[in-house]
Protein backbone atom coordinates (compact mmCIF):
# COMPACT_ATOMS: atom_id res chain seq x y z
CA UNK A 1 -63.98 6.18 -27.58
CA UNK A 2 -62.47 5.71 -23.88
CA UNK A 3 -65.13 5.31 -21.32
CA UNK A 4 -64.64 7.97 -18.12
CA UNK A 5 -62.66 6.94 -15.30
CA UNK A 6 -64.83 6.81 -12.50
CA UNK A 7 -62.02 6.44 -9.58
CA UNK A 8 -61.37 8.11 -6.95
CA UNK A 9 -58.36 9.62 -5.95
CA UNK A 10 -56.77 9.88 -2.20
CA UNK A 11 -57.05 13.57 -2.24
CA UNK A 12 -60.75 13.48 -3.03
CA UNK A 13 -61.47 10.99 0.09
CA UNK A 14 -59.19 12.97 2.15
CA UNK A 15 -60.82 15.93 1.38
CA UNK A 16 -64.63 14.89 1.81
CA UNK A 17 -63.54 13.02 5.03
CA UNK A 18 -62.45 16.25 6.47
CA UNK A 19 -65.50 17.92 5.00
CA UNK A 20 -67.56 15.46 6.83
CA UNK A 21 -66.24 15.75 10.13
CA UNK A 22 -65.73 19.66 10.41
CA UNK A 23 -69.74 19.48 9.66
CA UNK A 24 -70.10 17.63 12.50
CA UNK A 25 -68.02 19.08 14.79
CA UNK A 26 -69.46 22.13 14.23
CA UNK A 27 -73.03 21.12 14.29
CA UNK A 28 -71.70 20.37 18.34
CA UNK A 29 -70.11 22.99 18.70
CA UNK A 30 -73.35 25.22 17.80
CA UNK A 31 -75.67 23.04 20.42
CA UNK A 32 -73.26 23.81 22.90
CA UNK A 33 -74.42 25.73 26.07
CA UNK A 34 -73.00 29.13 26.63
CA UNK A 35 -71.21 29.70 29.85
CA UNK A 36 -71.48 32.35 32.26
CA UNK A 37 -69.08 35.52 31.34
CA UNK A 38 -66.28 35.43 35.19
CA UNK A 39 -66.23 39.20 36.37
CA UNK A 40 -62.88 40.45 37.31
CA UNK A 41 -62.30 41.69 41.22
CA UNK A 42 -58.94 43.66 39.87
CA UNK A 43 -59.31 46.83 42.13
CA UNK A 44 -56.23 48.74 40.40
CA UNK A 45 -54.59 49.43 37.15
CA UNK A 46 -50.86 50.22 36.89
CA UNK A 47 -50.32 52.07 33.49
CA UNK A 48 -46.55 52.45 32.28
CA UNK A 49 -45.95 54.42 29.53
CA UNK A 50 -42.38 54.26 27.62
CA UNK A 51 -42.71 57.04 25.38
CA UNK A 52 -39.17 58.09 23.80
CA UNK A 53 -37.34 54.75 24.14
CA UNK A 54 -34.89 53.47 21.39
CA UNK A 55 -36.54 52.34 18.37
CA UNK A 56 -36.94 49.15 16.75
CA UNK A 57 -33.73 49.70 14.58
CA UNK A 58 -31.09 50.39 17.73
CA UNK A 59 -32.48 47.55 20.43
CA UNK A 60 -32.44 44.72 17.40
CA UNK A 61 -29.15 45.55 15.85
CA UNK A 62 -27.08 47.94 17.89
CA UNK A 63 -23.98 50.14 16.10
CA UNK A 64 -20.75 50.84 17.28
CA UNK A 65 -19.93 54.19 19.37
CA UNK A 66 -20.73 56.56 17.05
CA UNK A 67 -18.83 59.50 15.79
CA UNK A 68 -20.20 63.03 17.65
CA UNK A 69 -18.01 65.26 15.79
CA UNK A 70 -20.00 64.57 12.59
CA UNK A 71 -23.53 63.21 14.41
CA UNK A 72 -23.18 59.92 12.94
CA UNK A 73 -25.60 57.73 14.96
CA UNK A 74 -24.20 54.91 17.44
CA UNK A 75 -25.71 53.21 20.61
CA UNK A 76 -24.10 55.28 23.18
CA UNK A 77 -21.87 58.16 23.66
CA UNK A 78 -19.89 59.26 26.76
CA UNK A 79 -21.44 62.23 27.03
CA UNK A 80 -24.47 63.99 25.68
């Protein structure tokens, strides 16, 4: 009977050095001292709202002129 192997791999080291220092970090990062929440001075909001533009579909792959005749969909037409 074969004794166990008792050696340790890379991966294992790697992995409980990096469990050793995000302990620590994060024991500092805990003790840390909170600071003071900046108010904003912004006076004014400007609010734009696009509602109706193309969709996703038109702007990312646009079509050829399209046929009006038979409402086929394109990117433009001369005239609606």
């Amino acid at each position: 009977m074969k004794p166990p192997e008792r050696t340790r791999h890379r991966r294992d080291f790697l992995a409980g050095s990096a469990a050793l220092a995000t302990s620590l970090l994060a024991n500092q990062g805990l003790a840390a001292t909170p600071t003071p929440a900046v108010q904003g001075r912004a006076e004014h909001v400007i609010s734009i709202w696009l509602g109706g533009g193309m969709g996703q579909i038109d702007t990312f792959d646009p079509k050829r002129k399209g046929d009006p005749k038979n409402r086929k969909a394109g990117s433009y037409y001369d005239a609606i």
